[in-house]
N, C-alpha and C. Protein backbone atom coordinates (compact mmCIF):
# COMPACT_ATOMS: atom_id res chain seq x y z
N UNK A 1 44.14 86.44 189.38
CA UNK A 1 44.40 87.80 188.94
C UNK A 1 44.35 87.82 187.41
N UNK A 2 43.56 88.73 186.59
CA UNK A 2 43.45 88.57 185.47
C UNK A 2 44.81 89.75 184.75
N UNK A 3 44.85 89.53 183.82
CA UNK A 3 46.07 90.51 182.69
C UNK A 3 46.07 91.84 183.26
N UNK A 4 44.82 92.05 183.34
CA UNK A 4 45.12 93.53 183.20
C UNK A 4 44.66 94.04 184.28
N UNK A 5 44.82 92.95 185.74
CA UNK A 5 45.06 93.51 186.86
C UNK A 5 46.66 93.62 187.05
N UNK A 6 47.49 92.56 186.37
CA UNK A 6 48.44 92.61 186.55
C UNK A 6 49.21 93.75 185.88
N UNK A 7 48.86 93.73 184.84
CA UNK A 7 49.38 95.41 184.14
C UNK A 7 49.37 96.40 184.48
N UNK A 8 48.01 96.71 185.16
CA UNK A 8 47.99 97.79 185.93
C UNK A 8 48.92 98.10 187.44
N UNK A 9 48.93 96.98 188.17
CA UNK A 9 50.39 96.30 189.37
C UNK A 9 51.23 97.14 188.57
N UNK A 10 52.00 96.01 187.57
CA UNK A 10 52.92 96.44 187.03
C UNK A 10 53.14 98.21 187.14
N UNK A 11 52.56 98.68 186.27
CA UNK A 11 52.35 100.22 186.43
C UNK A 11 52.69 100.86 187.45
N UNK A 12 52.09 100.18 188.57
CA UNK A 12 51.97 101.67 189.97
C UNK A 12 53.44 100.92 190.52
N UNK A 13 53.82 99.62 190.38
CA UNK A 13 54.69 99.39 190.96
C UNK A 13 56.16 99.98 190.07
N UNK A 14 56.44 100.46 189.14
CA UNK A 14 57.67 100.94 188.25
C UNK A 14 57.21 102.53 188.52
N UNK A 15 56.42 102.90 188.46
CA UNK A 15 56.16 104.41 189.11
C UNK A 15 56.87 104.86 190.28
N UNK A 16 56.31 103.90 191.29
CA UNK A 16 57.12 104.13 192.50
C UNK A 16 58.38 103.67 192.85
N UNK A 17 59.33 103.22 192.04
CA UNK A 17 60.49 102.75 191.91
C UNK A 17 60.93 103.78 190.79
N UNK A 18 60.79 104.27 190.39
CA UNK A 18 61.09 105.17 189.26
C UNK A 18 61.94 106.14 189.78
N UNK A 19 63.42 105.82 188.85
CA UNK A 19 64.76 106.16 189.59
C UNK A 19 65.45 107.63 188.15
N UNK A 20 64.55 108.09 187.62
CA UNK A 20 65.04 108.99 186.49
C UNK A 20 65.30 110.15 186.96
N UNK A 21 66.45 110.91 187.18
CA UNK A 21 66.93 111.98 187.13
C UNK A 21 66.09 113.16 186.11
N UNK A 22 65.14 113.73 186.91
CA UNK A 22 64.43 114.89 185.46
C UNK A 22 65.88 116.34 186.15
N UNK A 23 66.03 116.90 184.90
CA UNK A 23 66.84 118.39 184.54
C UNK A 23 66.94 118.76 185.42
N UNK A 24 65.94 119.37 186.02
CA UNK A 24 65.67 120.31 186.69
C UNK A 24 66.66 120.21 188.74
N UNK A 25 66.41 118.49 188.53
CA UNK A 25 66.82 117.83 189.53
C UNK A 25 68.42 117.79 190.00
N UNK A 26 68.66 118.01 188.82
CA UNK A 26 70.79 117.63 188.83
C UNK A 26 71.28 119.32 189.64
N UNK A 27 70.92 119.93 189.93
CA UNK A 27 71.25 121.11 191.17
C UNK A 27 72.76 121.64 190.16
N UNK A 28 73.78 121.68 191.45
CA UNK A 28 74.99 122.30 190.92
C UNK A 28 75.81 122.08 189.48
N UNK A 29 75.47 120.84 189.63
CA UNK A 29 76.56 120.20 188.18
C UNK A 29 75.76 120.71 187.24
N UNK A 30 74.48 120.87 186.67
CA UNK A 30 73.99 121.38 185.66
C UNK A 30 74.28 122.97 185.24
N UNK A 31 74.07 123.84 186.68
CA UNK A 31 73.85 125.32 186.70
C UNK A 31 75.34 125.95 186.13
N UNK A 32 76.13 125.21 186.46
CA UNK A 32 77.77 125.39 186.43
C UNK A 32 77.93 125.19 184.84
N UNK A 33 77.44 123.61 184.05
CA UNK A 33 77.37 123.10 182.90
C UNK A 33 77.06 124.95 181.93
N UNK A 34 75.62 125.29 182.27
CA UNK A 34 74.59 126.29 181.88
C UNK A 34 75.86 127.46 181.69
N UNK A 35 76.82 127.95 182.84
CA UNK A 35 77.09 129.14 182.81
C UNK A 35 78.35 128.61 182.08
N UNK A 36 78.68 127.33 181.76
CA UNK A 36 80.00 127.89 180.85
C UNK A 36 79.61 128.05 179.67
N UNK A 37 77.96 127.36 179.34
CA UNK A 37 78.31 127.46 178.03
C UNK A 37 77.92 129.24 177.91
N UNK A 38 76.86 129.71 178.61
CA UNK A 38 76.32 131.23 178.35
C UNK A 38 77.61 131.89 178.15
N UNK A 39 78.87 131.64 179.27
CA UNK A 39 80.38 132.51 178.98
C UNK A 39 80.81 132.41 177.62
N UNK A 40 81.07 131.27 177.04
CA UNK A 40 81.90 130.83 176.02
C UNK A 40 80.35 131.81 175.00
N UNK A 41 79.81 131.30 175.24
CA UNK A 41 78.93 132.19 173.86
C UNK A 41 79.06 133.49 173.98
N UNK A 42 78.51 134.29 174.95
CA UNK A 42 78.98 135.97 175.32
C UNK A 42 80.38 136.28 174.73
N UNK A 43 81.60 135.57 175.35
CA UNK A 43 82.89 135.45 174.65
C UNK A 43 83.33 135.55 173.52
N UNK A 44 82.43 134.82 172.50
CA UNK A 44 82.81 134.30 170.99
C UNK A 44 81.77 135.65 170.57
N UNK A 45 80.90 135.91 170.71
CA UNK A 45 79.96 137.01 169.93
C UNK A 45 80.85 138.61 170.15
N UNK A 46 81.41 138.59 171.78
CA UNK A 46 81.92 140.25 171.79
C UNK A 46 83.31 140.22 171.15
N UNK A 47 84.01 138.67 171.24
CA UNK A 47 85.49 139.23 170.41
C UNK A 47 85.51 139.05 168.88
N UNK A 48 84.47 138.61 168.68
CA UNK A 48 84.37 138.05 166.97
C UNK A 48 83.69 139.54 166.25
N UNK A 49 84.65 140.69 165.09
CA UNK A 49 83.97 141.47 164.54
C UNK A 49 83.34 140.65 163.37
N UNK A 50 82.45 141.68 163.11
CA UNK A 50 81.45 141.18 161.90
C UNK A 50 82.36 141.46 160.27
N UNK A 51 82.10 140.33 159.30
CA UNK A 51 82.87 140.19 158.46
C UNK A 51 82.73 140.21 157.13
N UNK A 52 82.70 140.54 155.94
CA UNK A 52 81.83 140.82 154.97
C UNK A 52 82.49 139.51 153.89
N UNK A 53 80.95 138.81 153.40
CA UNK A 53 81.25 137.81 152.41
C UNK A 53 82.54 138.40 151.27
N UNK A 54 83.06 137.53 150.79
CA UNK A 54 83.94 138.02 149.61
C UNK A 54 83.30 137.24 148.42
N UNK A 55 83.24 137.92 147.00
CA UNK A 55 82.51 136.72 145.86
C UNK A 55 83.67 135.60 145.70
């Protein structure tokens, strides 16, 4: 088997073992993560009035 049959092995074989969590994948725990932060921001923008620099 020459190098860069084996490299290429290598390759398809870590592909298909390929154990990475993508975003989109994490379901509840993320969507939940998402809406506290959207609350806490909505929150801080409607109770915070606007404030004028002082010199």
């Amino acid at each position: 088997m020459t190098a860069k049959t084996r490299f290429l092995n290598s390759i398809v074989t870590s592909a298909k073992t390929q154990d990475i969590i993508m975003p989109w994948t994490r379901g509840s725990a993320r969507r939940a993560s998402i809406a506290r932060r959207r609350n806490a921001q909505n929150n801080t923008q409607a109770t915070e009035a606007p404030t004028a620099k002082r010199a």
